[in-house]
C-alpha atoms as a PDB file:
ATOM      1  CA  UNK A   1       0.000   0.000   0.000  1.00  0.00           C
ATOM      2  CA  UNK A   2       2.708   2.219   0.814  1.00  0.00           C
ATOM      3  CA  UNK A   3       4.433   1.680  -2.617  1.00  0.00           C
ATOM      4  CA  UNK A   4       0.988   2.382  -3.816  1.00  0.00           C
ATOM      5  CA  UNK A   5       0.398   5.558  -2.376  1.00  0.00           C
ATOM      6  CA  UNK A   6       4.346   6.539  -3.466  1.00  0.00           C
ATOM      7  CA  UNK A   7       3.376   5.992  -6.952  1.00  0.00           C
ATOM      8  CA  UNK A   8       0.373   7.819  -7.073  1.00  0.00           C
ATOM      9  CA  UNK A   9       2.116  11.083  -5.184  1.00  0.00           C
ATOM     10  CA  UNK A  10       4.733  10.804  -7.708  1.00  0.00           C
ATOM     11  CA  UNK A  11       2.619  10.891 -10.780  1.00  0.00           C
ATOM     12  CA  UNK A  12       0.519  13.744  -8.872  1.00  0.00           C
ATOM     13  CA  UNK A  13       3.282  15.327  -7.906  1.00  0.00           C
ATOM     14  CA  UNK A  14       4.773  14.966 -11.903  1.00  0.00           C
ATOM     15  CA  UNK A  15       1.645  16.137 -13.485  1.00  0.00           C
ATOM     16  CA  UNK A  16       1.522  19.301 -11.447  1.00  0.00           C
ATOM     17  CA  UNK A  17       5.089  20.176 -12.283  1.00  0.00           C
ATOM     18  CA  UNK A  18       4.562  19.485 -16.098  1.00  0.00           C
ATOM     19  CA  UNK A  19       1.242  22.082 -15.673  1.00  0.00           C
ATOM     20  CA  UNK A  20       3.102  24.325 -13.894  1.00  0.00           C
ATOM     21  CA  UNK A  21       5.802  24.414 -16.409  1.00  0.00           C
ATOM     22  CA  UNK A  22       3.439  25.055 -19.390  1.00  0.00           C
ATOM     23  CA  UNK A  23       2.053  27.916 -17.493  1.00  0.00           C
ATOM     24  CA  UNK A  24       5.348  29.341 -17.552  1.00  0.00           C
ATOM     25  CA  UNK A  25       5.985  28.574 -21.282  1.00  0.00           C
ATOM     26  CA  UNK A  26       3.290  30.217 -22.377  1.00  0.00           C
ATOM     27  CA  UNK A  27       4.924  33.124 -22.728  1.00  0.00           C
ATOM     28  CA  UNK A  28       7.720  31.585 -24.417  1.00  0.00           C
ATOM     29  CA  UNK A  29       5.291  30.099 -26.981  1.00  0.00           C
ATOM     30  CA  UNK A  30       3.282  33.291 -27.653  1.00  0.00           C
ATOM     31  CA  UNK A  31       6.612  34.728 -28.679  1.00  0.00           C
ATOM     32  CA  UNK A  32       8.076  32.605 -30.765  1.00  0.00           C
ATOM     33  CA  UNK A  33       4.719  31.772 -32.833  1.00  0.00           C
ATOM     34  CA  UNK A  34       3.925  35.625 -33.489  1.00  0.00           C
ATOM     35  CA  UNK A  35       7.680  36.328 -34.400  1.00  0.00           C
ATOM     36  CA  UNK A  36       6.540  34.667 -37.369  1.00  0.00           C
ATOM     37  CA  UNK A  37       3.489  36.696 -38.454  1.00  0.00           C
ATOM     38  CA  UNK A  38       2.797  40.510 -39.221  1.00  0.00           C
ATOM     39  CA  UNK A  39       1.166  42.723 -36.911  1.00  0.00           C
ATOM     40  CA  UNK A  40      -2.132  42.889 -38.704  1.00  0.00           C
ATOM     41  CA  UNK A  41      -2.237  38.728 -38.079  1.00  0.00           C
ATOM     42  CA  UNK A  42      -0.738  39.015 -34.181  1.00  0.00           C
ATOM     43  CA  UNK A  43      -3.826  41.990 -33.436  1.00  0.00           C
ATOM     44  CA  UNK A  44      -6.041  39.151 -35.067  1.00  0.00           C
ATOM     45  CA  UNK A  45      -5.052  36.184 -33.393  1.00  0.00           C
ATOM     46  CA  UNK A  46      -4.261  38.282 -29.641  1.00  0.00           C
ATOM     47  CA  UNK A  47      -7.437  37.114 -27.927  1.00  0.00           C
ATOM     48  CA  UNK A  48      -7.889  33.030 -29.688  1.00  0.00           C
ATOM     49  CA  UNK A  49      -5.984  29.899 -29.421  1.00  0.00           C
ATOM     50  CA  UNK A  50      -4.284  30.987 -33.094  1.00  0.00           C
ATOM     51  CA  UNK A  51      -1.805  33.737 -30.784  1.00  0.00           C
ATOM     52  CA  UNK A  52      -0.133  30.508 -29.706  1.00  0.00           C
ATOM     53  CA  UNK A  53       0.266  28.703 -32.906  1.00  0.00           C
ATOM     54  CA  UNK A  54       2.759  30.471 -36.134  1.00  0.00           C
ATOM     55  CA  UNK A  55       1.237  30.695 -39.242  1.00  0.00           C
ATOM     56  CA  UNK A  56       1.476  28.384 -42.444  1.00  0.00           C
ATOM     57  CA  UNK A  57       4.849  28.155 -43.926  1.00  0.00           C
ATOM     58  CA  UNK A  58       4.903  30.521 -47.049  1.00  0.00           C
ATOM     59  CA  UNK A  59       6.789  33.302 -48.869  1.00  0.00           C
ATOM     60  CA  UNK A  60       6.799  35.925 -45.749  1.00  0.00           C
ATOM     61  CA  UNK A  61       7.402  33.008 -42.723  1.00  0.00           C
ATOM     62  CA  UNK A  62      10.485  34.140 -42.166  1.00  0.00           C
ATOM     63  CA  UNK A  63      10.227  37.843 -43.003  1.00  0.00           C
ATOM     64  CA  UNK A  64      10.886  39.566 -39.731  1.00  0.00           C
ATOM     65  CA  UNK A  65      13.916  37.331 -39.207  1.00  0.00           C
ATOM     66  CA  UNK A  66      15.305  37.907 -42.640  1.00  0.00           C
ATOM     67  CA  UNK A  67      14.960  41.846 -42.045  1.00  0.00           C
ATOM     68  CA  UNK A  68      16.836  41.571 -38.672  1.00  0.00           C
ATOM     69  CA  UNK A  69      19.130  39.401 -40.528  1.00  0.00           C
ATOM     70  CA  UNK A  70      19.866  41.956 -43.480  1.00  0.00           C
ATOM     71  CA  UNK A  71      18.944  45.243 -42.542  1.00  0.00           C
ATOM     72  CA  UNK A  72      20.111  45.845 -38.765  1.00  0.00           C
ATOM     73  CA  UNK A  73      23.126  44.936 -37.446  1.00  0.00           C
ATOM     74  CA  UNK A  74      21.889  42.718 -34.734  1.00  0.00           C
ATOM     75  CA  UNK A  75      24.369  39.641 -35.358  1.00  0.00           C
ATOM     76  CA  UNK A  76      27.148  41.670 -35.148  1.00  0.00           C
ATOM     77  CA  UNK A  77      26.221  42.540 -31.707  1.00  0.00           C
ATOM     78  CA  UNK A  78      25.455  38.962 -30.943  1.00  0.00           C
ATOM     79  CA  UNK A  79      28.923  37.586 -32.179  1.00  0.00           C
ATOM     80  CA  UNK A  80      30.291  41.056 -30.226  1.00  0.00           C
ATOM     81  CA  UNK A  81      28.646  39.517 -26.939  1.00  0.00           C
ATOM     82  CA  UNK A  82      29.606  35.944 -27.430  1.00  0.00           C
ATOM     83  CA  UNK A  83      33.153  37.287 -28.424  1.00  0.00           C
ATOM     84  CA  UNK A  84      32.941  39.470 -24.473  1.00  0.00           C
ATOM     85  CA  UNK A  85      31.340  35.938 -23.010  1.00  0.00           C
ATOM     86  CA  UNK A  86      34.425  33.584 -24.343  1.00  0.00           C
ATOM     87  CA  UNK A  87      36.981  35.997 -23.496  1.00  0.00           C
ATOM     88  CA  UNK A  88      35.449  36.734 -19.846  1.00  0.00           C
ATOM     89  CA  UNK A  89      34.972  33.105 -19.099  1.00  0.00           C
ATOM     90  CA  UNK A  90      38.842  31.942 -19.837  1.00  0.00           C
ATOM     91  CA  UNK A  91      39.999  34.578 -17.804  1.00  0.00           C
ATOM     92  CA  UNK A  92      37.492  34.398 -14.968  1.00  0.00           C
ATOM     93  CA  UNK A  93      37.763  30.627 -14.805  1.00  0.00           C
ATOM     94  CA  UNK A  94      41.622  30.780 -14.041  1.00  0.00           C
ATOM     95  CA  UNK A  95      41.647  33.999 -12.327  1.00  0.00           C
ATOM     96  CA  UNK A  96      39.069  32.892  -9.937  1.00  0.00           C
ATOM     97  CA  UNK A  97      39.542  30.054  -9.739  1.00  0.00           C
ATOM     98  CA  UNK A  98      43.771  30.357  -8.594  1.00  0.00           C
ATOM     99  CA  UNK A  99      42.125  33.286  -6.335  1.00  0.00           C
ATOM    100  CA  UNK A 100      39.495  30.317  -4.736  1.00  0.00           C
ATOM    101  CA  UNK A 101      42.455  27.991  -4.613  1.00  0.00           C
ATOM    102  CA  UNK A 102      44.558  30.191  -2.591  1.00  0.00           C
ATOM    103  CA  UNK A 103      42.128  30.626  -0.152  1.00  0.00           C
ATOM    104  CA  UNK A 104      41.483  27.277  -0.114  1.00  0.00           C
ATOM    105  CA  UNK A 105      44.714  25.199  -0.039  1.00  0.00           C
ATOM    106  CA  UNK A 106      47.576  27.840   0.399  1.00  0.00           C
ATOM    107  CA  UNK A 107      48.338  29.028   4.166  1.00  0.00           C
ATOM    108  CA  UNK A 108      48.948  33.207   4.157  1.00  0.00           C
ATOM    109  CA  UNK A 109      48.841  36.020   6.630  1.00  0.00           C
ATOM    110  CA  UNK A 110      45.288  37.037   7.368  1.00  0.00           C
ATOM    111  CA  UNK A 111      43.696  34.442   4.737  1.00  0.00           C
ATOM    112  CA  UNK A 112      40.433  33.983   7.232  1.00  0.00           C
ATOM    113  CA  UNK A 113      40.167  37.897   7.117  1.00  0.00           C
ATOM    114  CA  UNK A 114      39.905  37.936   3.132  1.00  0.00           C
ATOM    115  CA  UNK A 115      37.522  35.011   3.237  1.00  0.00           C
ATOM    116  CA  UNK A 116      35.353  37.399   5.070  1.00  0.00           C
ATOM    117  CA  UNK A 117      35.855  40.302   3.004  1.00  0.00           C
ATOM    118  CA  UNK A 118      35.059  38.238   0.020  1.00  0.00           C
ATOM    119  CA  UNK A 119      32.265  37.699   1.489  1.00  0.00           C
ATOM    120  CA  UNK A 120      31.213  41.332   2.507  1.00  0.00           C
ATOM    121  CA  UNK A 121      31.878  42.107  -1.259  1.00  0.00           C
ATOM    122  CA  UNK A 122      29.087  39.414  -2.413  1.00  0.00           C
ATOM    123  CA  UNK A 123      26.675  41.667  -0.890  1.00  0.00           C
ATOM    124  CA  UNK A 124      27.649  44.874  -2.713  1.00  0.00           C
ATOM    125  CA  UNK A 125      25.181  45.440  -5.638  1.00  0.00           C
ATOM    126  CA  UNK A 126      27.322  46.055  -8.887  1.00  0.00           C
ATOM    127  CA  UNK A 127      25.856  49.196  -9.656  1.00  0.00           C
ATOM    128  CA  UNK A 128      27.837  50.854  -6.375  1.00  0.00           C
ATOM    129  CA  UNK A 129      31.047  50.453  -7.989  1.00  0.00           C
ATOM    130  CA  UNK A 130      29.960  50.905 -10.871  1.00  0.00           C
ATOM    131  CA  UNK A 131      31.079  54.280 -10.915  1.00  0.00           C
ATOM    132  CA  UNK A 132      33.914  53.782  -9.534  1.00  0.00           C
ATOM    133  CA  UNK A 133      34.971  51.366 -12.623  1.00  0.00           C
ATOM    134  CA  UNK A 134      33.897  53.610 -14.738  1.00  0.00           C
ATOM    135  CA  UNK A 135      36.472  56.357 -13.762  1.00  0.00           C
ATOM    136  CA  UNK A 136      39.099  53.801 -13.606  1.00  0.00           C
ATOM    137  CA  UNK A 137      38.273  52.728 -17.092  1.00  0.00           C
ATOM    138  CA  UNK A 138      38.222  56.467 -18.480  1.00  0.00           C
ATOM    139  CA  UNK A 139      41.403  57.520 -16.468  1.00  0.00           C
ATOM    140  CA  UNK A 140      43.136  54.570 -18.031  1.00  0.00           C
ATOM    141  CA  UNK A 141      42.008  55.955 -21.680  1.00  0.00           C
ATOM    142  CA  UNK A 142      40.605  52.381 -22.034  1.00  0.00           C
ATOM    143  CA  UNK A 143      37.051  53.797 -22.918  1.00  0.00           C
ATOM    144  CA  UNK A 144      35.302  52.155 -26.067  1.00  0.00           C
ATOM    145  CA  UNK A 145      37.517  49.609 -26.151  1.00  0.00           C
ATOM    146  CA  UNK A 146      37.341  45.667 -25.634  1.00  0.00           C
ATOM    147  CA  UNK A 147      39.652  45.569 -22.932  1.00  0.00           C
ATOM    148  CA  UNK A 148      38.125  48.523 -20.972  1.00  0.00           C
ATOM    149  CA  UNK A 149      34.570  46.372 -21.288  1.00  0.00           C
ATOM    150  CA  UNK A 150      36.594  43.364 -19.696  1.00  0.00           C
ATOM    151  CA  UNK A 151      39.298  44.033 -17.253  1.00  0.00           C
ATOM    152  CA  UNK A 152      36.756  45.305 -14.321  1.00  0.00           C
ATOM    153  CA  UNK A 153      34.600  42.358 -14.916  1.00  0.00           C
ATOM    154  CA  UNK A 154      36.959  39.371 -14.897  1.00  0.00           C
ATOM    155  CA  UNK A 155      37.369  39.492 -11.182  1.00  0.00           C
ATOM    156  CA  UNK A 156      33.907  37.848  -9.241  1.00  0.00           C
ATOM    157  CA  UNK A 157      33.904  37.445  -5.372  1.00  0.00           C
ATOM    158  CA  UNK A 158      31.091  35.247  -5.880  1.00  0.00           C
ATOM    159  CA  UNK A 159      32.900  33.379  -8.659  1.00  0.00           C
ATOM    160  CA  UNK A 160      36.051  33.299  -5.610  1.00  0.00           C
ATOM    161  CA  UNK A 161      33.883  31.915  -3.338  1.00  0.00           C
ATOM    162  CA  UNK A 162      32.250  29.161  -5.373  1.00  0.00           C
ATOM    163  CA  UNK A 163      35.704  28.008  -6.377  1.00  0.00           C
ATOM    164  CA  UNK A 164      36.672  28.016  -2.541  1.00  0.00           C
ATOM    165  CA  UNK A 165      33.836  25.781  -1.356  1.00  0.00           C
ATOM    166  CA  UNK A 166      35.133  23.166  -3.912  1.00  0.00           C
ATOM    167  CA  UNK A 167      38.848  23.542  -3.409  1.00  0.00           C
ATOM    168  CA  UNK A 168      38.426  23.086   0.346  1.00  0.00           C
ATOM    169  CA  UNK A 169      37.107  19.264  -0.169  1.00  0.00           C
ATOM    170  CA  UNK A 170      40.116  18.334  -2.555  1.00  0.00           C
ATOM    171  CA  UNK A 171      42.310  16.083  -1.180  1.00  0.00           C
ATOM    172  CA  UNK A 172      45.736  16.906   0.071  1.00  0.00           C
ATOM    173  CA  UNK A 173      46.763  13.508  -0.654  1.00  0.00           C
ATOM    174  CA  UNK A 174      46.880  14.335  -4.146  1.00  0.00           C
ATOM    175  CA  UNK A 175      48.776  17.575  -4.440  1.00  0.00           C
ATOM    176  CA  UNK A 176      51.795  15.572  -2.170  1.00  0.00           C
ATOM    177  CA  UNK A 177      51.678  12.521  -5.016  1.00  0.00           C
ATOM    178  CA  UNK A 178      52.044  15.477  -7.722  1.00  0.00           C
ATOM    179  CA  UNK A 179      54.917  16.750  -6.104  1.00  0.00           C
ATOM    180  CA  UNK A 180      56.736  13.296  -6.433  1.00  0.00           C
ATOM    181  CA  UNK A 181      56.482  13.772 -10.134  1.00  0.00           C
ATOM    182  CA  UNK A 182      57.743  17.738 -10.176  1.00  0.00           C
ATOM    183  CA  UNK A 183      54.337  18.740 -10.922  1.00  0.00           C
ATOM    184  CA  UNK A 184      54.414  22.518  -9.255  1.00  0.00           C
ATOM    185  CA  UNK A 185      51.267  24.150  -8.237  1.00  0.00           C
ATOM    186  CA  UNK A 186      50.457  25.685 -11.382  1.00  0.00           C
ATOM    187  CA  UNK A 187      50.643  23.114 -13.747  1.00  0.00           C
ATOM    188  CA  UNK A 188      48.732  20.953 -10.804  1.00  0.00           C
ATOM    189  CA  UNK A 189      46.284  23.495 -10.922  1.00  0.00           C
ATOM    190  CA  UNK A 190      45.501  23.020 -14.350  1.00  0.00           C
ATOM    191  CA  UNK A 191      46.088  19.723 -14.873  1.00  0.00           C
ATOM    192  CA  UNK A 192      44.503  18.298 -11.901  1.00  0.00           C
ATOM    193  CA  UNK A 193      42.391  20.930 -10.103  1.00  0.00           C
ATOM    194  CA  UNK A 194      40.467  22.215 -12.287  1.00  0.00           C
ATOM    195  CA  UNK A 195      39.473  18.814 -14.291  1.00  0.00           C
ATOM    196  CA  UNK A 196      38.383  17.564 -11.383  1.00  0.00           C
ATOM    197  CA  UNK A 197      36.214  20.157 -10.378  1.00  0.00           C
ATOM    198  CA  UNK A 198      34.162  20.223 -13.758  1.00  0.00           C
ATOM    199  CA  UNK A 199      30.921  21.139 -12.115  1.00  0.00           C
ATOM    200  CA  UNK A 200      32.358  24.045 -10.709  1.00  0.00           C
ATOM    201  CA  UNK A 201      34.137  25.453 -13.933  1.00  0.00           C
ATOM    202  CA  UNK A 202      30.586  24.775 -15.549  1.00  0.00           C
ATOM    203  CA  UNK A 203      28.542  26.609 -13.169  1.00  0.00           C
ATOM    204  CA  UNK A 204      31.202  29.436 -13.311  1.00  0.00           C
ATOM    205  CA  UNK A 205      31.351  28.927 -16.996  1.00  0.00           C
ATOM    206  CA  UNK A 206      26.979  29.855 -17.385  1.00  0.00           C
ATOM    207  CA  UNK A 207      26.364  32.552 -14.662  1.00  0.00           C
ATOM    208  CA  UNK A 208      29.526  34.437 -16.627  1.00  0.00           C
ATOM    209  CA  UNK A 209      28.011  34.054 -19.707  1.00  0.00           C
ATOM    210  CA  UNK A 210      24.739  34.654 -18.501  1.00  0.00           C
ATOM    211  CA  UNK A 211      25.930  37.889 -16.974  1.00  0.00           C
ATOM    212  CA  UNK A 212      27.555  38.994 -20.313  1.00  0.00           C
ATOM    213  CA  UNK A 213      24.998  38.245 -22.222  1.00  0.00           C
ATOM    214  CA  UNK A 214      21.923  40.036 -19.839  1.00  0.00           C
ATOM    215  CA  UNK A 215      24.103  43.129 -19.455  1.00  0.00           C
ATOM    216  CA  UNK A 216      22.788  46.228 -20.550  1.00  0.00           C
ATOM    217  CA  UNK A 217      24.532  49.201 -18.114  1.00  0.00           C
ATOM    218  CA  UNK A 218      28.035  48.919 -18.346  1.00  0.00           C
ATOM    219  CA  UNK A 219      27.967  47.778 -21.581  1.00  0.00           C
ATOM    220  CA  UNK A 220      25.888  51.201 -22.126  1.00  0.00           C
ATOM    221  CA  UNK A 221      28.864  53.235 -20.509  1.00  0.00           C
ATOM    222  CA  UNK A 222      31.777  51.949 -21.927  1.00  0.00           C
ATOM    223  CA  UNK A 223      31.309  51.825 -25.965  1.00  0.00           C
ATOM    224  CA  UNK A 224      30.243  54.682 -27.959  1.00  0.00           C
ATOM    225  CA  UNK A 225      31.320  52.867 -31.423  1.00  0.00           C
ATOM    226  CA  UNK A 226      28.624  50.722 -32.896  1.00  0.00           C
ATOM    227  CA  UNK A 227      30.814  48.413 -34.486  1.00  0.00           C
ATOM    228  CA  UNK A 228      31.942  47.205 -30.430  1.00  0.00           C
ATOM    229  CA  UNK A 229      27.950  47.426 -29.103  1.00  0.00           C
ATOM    230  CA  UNK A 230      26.306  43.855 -27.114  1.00  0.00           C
ATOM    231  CA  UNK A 231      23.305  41.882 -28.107  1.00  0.00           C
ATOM    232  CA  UNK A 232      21.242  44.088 -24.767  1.00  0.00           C
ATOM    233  CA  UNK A 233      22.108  47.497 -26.733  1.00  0.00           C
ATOM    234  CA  UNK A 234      21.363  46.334 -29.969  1.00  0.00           C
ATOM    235  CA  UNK A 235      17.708  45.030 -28.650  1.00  0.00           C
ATOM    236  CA  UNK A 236      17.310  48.174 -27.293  1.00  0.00           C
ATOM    237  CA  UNK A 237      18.047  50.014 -30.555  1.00  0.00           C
ATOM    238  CA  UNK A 238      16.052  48.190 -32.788  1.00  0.00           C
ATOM    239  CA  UNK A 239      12.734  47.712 -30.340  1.00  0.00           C
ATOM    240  CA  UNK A 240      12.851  51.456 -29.700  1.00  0.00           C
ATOM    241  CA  UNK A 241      12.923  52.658 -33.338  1.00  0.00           C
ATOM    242  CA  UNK A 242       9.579  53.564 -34.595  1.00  0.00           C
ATOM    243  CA  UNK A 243       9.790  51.812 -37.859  1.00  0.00           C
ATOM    244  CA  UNK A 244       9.985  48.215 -35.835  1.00  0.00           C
ATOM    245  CA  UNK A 245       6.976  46.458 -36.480  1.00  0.00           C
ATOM    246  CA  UNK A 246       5.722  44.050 -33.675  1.00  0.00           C
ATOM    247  CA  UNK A 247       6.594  40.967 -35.248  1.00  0.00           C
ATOM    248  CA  UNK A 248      10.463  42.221 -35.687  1.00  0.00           C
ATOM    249  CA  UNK A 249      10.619  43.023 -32.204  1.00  0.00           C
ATOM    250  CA  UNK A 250       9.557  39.614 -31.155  1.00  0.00           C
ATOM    251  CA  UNK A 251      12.393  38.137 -33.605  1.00  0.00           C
ATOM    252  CA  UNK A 252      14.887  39.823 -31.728  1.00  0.00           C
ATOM    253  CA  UNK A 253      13.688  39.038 -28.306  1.00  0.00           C
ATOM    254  CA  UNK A 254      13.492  35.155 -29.493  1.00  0.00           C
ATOM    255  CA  UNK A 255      16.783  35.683 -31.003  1.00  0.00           C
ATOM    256  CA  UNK A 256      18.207  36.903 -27.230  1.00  0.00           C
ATOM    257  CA  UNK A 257      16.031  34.450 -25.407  1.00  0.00           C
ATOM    258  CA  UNK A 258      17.220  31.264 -27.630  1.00  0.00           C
ATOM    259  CA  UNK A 259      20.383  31.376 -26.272  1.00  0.00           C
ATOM    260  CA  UNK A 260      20.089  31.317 -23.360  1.00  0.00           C
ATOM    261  CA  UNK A 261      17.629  28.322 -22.848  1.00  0.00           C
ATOM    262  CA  UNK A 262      20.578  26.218 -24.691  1.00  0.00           C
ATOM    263  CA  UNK A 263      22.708  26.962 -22.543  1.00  0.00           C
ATOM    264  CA  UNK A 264      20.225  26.191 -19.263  1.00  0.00           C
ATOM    265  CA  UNK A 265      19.128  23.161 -21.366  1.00  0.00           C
ATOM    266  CA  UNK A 266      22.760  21.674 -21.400  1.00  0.00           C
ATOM    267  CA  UNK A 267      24.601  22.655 -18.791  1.00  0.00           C
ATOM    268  CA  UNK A 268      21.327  22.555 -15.915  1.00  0.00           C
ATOM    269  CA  UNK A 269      22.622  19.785 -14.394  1.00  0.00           C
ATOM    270  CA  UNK A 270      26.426  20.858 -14.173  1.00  0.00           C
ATOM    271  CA  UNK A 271      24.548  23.975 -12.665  1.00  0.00           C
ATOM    272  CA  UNK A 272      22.495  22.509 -10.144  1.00  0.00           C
ATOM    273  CA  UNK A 273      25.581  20.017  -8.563  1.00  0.00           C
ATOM    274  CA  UNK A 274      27.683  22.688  -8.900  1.00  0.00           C
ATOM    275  CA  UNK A 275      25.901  24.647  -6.486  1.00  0.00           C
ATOM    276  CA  UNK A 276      24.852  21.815  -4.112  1.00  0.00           C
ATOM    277  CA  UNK A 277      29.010  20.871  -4.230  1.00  0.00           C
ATOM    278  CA  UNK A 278      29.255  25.051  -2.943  1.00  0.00           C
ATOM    279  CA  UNK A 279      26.838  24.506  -0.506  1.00  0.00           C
ATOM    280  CA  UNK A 280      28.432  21.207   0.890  1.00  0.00           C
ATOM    281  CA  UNK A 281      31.965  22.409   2.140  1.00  0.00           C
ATOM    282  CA  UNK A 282      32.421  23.501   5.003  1.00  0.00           C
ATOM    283  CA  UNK A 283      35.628  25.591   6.148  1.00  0.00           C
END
């Protein structure tokens, strides 16, 4: 009976989740159907069944995609941002993570007191320093350029910390048989440490891309030149001119939302036992 009842919670409990998660995609779906269709057919279809479904394959299916495509210069600003995202997560993976294994593995003065201030520094909301980067940016002349976008954003105290929590549960043992073969602590680091903390680099890997990608503000303040602009600026250029039609401006918020359920779709469960490893270690 018990078995039983377990079964029948579980397909409850299943069901509900699967309605809960079409709820959700409705959105989704209303989007991507009416990026397909002009506006005369998505004022038509807004209060029916037919806003959810596209319209029948023909010669204007795909013409809001092809006028993004050919007339704005919205994948340049997408290759621009996954160009920022590549770059940022290289250097934020081994920056942060030699930052987390310090902390983690390497006895210093004071290392309990930067733990904390790490820590403090999670708390801070980005746009407080935000000024504060900027001016260091524009006092280095580093201003509309690629590395001005980059060099105040490599460096995460979150990013530290979830490297940390990981670190701290590697075994000693390992480092000591390294040694025996002359393996110093860099090339240990990135021969050993950082394959075997995959789930980490992963999680690291998304939220840095997702951050990239999602960022509109200091993107905003730091290029003028429209050949350097991100995927965030160029939505907000082409939705705000008056000649957009509805139907374009739906193609271009598919085109920024399609990434980004990818990546969620192949890297959730690296994600989700990256976090729980975080959230394990203690130390």
């Amino acid at each position: 009976m018990k078995v039983e009842k377990r079964k029948v919670l579980q397909i409850v409990l299943v069901t509900v989740m699967i309605l809960m998660s079409l709820f959700f995609l409705f959105p989704v779906a209303w989007m991507i159907a009416n990026s397909f269709k002009g506006d005369a057919q998505i004022t038509a279809d807004m209060n029916s069944a037919a806003a959810f479904i596209p319209p029948a394959p023909g010669g204007d299916f795909f013409d809001n995609y092809v006028y993004i495509f050919t007339d704005t210069n919205f994948i340049r600003y997408m290759v621009n941002t996954l160009f920022y995202a590549a770059i940022l997560i290289v250097l934020g993976v081994i920056v942060n993570g030699l930052a987390g294994y310090a902390l983690a593995k390497i006895k210093f003065p004071f290392s309990d007191k930067w733990i904390l201030i790490i820590m403090m520094l999670m708390i801070i909301p980005s746009e407080t320093i935000i000024t504060i980067n900027f001016l260091f940016v524009a006092k280095m002349g580093l201003l509309n350029t690629v590395i001005g976008y980059i060099l105040p954003m490599i460096v995460s105290p979150f990013n530290i910390f979830l490297f940390r929590q990981v670190f701290v549960g590697l075994p000693d043992d390992t480092y000591e048989a390294a040694q025996l073969d002359f393996c110093g602590p860099i090339k240990y680091f990135f021969t050993m440490v950082l394959p075997m903390s995959k789930a980490v680099v992963a999680t690291v890997s998304v939220f840095t891309f997702l951050n990239v990608w999602n960022d509109y503000l200091w993107p905003s303040l730091i290029f003028t030149s429209s050949d350097l602009l991100t995927a965030q600026i160029g939505l907000n250029a082409i939705t705000s001119n008056d000649n957009t039609t509805m139907g374009q401006t739906l193609a271009v918020i598919t085109m920024i939302t399609i990434p980004v359920i990818i990546v969620y779709s192949f890297f959730s469960k690296q994600i989700v036992e990256g976090v729980i490893a975080t959230g394990s270690k203690e130390g």
